[in-house]
Protein backbone atom coordinates (compact mmCIF):
# COMPACT_ATOMS: atom_id res chain seq x y z
CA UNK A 1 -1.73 32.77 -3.88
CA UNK A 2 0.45 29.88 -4.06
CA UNK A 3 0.64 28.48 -8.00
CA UNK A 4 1.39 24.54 -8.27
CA UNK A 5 3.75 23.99 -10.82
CA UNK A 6 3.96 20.09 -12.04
CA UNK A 7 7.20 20.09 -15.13
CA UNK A 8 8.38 16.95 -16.35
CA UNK A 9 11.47 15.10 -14.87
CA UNK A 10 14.61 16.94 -15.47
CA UNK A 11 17.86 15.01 -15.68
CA UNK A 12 20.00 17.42 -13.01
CA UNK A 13 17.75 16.96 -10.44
CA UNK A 14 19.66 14.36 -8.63
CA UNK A 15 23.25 16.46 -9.25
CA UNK A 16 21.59 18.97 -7.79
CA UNK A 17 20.20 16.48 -4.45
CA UNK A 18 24.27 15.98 -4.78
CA UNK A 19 24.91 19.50 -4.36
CA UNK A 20 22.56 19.83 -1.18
CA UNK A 21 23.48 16.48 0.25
CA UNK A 22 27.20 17.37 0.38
CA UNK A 23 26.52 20.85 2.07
CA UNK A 24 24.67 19.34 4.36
CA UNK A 25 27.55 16.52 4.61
CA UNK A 26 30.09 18.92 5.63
CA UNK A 27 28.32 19.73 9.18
CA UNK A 28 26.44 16.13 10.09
CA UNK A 29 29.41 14.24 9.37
CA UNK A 30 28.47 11.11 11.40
CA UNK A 31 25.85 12.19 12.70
CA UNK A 32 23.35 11.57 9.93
CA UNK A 33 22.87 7.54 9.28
CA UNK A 34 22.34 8.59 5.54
CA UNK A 35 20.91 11.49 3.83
CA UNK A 36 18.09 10.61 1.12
CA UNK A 37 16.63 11.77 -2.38
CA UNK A 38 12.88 11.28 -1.87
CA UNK A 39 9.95 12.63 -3.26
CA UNK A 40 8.58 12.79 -6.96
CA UNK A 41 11.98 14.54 -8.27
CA UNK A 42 14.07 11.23 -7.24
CA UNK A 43 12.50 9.11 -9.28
CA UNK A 44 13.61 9.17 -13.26
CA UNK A 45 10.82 9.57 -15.39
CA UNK A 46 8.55 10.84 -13.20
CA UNK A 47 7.24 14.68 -13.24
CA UNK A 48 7.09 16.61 -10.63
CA UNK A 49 7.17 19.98 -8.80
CA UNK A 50 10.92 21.60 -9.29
CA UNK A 51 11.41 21.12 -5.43
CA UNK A 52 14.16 18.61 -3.92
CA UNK A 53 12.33 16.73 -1.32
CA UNK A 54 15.56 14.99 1.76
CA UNK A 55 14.97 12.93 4.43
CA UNK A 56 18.08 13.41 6.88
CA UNK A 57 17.73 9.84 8.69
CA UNK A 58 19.36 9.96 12.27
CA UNK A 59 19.10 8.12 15.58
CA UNK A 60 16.24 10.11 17.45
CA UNK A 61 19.22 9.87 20.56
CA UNK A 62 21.05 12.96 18.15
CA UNK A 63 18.19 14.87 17.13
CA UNK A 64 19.55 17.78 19.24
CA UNK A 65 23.30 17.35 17.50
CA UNK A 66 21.89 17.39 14.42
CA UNK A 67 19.54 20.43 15.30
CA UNK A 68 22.36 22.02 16.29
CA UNK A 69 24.51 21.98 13.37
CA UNK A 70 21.86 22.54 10.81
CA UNK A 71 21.40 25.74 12.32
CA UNK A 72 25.18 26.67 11.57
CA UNK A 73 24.42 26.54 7.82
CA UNK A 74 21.28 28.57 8.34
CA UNK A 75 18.58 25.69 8.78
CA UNK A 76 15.90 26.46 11.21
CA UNK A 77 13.77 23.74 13.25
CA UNK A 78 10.25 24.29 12.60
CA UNK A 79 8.63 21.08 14.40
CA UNK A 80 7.05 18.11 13.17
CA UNK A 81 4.18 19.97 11.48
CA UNK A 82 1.82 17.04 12.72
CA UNK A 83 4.02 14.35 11.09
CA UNK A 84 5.45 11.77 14.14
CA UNK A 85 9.35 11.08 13.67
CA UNK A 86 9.56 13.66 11.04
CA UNK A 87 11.18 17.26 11.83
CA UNK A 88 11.09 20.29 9.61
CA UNK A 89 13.36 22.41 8.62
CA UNK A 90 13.45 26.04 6.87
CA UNK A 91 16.12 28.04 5.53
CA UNK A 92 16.47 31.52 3.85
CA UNK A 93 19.19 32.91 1.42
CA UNK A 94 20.46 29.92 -0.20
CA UNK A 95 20.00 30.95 -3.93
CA UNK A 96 23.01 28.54 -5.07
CA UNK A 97 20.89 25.75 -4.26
CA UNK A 98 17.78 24.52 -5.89
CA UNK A 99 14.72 25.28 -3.81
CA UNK A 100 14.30 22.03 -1.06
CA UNK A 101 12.08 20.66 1.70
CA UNK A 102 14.26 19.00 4.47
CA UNK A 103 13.62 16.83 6.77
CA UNK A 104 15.12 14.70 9.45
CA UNK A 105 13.35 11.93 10.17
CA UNK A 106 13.94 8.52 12.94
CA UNK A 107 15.26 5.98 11.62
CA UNK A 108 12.26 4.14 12.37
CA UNK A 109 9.85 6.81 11.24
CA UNK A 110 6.64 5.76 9.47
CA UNK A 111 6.88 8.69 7.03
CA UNK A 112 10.20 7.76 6.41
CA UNK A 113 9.24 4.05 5.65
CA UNK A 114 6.20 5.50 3.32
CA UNK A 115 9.07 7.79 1.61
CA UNK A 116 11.20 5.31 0.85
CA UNK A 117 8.88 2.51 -0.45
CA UNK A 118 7.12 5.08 -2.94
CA UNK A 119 10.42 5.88 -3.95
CA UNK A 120 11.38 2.46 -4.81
CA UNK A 121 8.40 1.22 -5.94
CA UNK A 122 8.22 3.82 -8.90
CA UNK A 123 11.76 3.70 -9.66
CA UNK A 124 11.16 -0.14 -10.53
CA UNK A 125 6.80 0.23 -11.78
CA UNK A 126 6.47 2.38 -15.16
CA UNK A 127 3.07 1.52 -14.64
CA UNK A 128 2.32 3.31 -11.87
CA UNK A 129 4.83 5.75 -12.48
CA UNK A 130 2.74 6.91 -15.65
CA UNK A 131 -0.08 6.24 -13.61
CA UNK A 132 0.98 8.86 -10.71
CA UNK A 133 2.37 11.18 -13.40
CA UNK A 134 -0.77 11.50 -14.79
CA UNK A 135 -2.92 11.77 -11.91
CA UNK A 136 -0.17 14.77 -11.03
CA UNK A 137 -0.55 17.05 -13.70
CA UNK A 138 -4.29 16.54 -14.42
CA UNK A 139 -4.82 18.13 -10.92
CA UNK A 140 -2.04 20.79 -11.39
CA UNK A 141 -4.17 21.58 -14.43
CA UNK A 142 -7.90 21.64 -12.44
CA UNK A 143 -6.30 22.92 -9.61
CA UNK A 144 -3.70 25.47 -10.44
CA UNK A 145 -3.77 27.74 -6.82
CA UNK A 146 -5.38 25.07 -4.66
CA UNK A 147 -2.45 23.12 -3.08
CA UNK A 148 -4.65 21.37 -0.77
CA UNK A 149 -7.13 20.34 -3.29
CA UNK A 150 -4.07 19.42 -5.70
CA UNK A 151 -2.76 16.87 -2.88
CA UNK A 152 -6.22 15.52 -1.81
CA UNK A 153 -6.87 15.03 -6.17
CA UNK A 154 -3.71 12.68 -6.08
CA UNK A 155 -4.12 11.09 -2.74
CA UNK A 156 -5.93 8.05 -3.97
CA UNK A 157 -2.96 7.02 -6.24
CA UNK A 158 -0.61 7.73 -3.80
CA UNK A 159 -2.51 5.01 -1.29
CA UNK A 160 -2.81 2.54 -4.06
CA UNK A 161 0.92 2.74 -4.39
CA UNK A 162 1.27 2.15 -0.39
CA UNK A 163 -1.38 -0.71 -0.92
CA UNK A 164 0.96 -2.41 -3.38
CA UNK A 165 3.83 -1.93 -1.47
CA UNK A 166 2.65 -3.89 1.86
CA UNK A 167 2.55 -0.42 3.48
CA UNK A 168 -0.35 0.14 6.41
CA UNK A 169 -2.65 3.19 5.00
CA UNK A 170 -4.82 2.68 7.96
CA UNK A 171 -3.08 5.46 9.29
CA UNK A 172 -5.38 7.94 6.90
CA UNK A 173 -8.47 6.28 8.60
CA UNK A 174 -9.89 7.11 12.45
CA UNK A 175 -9.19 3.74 13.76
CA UNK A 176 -9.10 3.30 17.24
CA UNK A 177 -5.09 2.47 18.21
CA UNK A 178 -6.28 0.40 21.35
CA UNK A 179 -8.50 -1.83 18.79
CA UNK A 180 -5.43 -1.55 15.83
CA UNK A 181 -2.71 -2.55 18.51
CA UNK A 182 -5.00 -5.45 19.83
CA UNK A 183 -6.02 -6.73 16.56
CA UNK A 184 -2.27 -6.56 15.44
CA UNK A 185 -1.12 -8.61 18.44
CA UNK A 186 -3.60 -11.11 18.74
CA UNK A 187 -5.04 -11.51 14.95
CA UNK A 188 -2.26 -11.22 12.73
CA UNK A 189 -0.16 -13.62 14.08
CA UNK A 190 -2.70 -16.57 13.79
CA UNK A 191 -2.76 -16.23 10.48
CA UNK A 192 0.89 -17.13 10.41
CA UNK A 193 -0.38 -20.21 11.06
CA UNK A 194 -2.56 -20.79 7.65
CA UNK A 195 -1.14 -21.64 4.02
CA UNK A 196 1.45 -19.56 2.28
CA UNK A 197 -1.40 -17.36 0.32
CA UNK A 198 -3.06 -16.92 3.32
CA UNK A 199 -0.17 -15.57 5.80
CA UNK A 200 -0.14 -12.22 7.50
CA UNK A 201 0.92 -10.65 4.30
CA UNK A 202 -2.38 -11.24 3.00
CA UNK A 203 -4.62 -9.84 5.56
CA UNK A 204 -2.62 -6.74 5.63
CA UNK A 205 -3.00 -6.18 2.07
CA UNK A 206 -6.84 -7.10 2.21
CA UNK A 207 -7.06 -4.65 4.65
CA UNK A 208 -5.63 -1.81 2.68
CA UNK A 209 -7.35 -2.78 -0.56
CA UNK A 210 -10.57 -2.08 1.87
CA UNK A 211 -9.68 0.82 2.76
CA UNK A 212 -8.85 2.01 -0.68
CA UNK A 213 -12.49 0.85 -1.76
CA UNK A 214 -13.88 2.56 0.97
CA UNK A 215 -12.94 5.87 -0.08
CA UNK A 216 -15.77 5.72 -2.63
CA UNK A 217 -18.01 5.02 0.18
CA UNK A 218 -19.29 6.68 3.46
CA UNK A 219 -18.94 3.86 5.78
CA UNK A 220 -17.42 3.28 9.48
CA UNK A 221 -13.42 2.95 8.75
CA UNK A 222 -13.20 0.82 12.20
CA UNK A 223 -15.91 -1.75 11.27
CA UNK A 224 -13.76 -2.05 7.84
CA UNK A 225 -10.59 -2.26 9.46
CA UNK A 226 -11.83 -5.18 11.64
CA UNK A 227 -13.92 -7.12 9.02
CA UNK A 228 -11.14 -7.56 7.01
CA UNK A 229 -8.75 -8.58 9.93
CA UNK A 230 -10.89 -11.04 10.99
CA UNK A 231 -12.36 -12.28 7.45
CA UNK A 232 -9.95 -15.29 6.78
CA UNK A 233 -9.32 -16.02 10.89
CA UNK A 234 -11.66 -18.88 9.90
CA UNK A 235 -8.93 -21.22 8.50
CA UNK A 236 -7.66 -22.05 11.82
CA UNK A 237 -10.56 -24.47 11.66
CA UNK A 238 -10.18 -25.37 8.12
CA UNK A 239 -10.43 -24.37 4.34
CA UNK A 240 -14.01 -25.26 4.34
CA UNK A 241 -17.28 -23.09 5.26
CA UNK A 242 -14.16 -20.62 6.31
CA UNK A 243 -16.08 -17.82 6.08
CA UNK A 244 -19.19 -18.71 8.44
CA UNK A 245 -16.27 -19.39 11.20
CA UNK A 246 -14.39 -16.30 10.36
CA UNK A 247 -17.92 -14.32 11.57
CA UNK A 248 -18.38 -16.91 14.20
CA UNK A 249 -14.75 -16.14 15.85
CA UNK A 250 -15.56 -12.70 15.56
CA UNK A 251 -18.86 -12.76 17.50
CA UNK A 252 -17.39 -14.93 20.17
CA UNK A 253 -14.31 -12.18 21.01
CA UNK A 254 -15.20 -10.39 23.75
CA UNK A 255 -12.53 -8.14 23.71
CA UNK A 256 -13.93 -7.02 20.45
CA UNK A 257 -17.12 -6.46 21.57
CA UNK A 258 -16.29 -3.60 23.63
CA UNK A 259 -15.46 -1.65 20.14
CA UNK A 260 -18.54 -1.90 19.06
CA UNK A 261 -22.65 -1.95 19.45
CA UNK A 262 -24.45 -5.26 18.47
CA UNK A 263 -26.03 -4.15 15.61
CA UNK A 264 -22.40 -3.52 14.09
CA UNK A 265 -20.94 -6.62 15.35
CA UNK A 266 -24.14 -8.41 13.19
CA UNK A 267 -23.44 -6.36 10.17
CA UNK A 268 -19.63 -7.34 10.47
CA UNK A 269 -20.16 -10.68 10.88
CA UNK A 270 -22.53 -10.46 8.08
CA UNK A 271 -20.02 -8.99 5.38
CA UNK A 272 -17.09 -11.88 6.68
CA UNK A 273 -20.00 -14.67 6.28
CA UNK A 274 -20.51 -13.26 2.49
CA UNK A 275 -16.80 -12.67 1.35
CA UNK A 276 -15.97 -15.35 -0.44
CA UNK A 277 -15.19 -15.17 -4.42
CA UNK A 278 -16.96 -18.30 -4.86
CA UNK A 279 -20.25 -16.83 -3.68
CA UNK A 280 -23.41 -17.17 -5.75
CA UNK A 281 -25.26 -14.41 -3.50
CA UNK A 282 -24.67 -10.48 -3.40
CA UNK A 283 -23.68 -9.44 -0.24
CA UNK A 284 -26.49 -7.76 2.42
CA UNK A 285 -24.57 -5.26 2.61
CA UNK A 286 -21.81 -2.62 1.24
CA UNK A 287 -19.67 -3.93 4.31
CA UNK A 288 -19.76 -7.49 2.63
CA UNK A 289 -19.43 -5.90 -0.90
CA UNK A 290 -16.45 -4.20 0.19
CA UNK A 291 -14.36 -6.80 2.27
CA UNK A 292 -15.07 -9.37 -1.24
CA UNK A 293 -13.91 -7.03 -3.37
CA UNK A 294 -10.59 -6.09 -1.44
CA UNK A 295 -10.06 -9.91 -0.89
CA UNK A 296 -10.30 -10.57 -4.49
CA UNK A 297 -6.52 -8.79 -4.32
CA UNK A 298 -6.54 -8.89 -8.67
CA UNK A 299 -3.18 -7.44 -9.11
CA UNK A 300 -2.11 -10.03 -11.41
CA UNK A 301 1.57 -10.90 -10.16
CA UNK A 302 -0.05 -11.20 -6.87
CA UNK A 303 -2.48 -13.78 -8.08
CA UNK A 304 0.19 -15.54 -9.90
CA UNK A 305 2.44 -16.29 -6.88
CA UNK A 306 -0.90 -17.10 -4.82
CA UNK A 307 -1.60 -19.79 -7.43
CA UNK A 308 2.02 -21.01 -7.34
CA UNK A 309 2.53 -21.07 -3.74
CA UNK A 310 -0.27 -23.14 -2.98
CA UNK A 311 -0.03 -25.43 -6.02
CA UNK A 312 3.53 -26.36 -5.05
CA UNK A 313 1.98 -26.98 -1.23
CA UNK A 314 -0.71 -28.77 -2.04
CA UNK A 315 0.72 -30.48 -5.38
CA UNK A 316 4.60 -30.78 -4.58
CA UNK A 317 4.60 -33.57 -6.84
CA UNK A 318 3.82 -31.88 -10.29
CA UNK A 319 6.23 -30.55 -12.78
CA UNK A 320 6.63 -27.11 -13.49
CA UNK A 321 3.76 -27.52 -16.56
CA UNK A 322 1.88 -29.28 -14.50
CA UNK A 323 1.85 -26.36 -12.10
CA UNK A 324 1.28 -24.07 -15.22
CA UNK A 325 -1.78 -26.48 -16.49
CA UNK A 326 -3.62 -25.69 -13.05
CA UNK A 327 -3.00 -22.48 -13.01
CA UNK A 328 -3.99 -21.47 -16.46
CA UNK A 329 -7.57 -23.43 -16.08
CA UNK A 330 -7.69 -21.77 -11.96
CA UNK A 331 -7.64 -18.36 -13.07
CA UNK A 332 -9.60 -18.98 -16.68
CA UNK A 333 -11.95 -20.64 -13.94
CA UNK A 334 -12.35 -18.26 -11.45
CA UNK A 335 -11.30 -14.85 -13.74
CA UNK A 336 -11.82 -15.49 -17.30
CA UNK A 337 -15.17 -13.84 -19.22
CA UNK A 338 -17.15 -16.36 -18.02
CA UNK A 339 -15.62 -17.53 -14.56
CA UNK A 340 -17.29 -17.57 -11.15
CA UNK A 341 -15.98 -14.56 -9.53
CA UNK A 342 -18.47 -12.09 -9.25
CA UNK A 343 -17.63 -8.26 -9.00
CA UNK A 344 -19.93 -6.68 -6.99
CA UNK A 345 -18.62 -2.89 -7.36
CA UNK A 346 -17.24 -1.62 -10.01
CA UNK A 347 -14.20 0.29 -8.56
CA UNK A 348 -10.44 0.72 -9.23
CA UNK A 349 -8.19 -0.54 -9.10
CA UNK A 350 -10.28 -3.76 -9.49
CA UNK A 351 -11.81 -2.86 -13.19
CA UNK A 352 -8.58 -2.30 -14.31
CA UNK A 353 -6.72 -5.54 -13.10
CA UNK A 354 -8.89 -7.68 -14.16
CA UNK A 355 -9.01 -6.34 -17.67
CA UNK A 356 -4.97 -7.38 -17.08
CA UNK A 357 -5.71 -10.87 -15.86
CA UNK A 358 -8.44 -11.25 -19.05
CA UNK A 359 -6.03 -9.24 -21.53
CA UNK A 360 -3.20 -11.98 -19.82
CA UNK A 361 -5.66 -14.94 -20.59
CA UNK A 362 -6.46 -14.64 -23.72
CA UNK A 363 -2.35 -14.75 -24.59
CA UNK A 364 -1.40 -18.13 -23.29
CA UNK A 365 2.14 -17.63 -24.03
CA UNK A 366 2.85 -14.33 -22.12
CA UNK A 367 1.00 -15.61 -19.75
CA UNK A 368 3.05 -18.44 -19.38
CA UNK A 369 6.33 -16.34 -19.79
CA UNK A 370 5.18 -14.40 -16.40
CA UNK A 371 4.86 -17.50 -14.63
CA UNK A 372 8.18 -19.12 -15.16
CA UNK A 373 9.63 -15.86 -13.78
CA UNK A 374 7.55 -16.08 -10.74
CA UNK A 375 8.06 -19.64 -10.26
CA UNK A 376 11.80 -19.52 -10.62
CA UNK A 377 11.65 -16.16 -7.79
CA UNK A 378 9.61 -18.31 -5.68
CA UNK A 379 12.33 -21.48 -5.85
CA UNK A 380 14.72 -18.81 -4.70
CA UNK A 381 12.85 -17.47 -1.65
């Protein structure tokens, strides 16, 4: 039985990446675009299993060049192992190199994407980098010869971390691709259209903050995916009663309809009509709790350039503390201990944030200090 071994980070893990890459170097040559670290044991600080995780990125044009010489240094294909755009490889005999899983992946892979994002995001987030750490060894520890139950313990971490880097985790979830590709195509885009908190940047990460709720929850993934694509579509009409003509829209779309039964389309349009943070009355439904609580979005540097961005729309006249003025009385407002926003599940990562945003509040000066630096990035963008 296989044993899952999680150590803490070792400082020659990336000589010995090094040491693999530049074997591997001597037969791809040009063939290879570039030849990455990846996984847990590229990222300082983090702990991990003692296994060297490379993504060979190529043109899919030389998949069968690079196959090909691979196998002259004793790598064998072994397919995609249900991953699109990413091919394994094994090898035997190799005892001068730490033990490795490679890869080659398209350059436009989705794994690869996914790879390289989690990579970078805990390289520069000690936050979530203790956050995953810990997640890691506490299921080593309750699951010691369970791989499988080891990576399904850690899985909700891992899609927070995609969450917070703009990363689509609707691929976990059966969601029709016909309805995905339509909504993607003809939803997204409008929304383009609305104020700079309220781009396509948002819905996307309203829609993965759903589907992280939703975990906790045994709903219909596709009725979640579309609520929150279509929860906001209502400011093409205006900022006000948004919400009512977000479930309106929805009703009216007849390509839309053919997704779903009419009770579902009711109960969707239901949980868009209730969304709203400033809303007095719970939800009918868990579909309506869920969509508010992934549009509250309370990661707190988020909320800070939200705030910015439309105060320097809407108020391009105001100094730079008068932009911190409105701020500071928005979010003591809306998130302080006594503010309007009403949480109507208590889930992560929501509990925790906004014990940030309070923690934040209640030091007017750090809080302050975080929004100069996110006013001065957004001046530069």
């Amino acid at each position: 039985m296989k044993t899952v071994i999680v150590v803490s980070y070792d400082e020659q893990w990336p000589n010995e990446f090094i040491k693999i890459k530049n074997e591997l170097a001597s037969v791809l040559d040009d063939a290879a675009i570039s030849i990455e670290h990846v996984g847990s044991t590229s990222v300082p600080g983090l702990c991990a299993k003692p296994v060297i995780d490379i993504d060979v990125v190529i043109d899919q044009m030389r998949f069968d060049d690079v196959k090909a010489r691979l196998a002259t240094i004793g790598y064998e294909h072994v397919g995609d192992q249900g991953v699109p755009g990413r091919e394994a490889f094994k090898y035997e005999n190799k005892t001068h190199l730490l033990k490795h899983h490679l890869y080659v992946c398209d350059k436009d892979a989705e794994e690869l994407k996914r790879h390289l994002a989690l990579r970078d995001f805990l390289r520069k987030n000690e936050v979530y980098r203790k956050k995953y750490s810990d997640i890691k060894t506490l299921m080593a520890q309750r699951h010691p010869h369970d791989i499988d139950a080891y990576i399904d313990g850690k899985e909700p971490v891992v899609m927070e971390i995609y969450a917070q880097c703009g990363l689509d985790i609707s691929y976990k979830a059966n969601v029709n691709p016909r309805l995905k590709a339509y909504i993607r195509q003809h939803i997204f885009p409008q929304y383009n259209d609305f104020d700079a908190a309220h781009k396509e940047e948002h819905v996307r990460r309203v829609i993965n903050n759903s589907f992280l709720i939703a975990q906790n929850f045994d709903v219909n993934l596709q009725m979640i995916y579309t609520i929150a694509a279509y929860h906001d579509i209502g400011l093409i009409h205006g900022r006000e009663h948004h919400e009512r003509t977000s479930a309106q829209i929805l009703l009216a779309d007849e390509t839309i309809k053919s997704w779903f039964a009419h009770d579902e389309l009711l109960v969707m349009a239901e949980a868009i009509a209730d969304h709203r943070a400033s809303g007095t009355h719970e939800p009918r439904s868990i579909y309506g709790k869920i969509i508010a609580e992934a549009d509250r979005d309370l990661e707190y540097l988020i909320i800070l350039k939200r705030c910015i961005l439309f105060s320097q729309e809407h108020y391009p006249h105001y100094t730079t503390e008068q932009h911190f003025e409105r701020l500071y009385h928005h979010m003591q407002d809306k998130y302080g201990v006594h503010g309007y926003l009403n949480i109507w599940l208590d889930t992560e990562p929501n509990r925790s944030n906004l014990a940030l945003i309070r923690e934040k509040l209640a030091n007017p000066s750090e809080l302050k200090s975080d929004f100069l630096h996110t006013f001065q990035e957004t001046q530069l963008t």
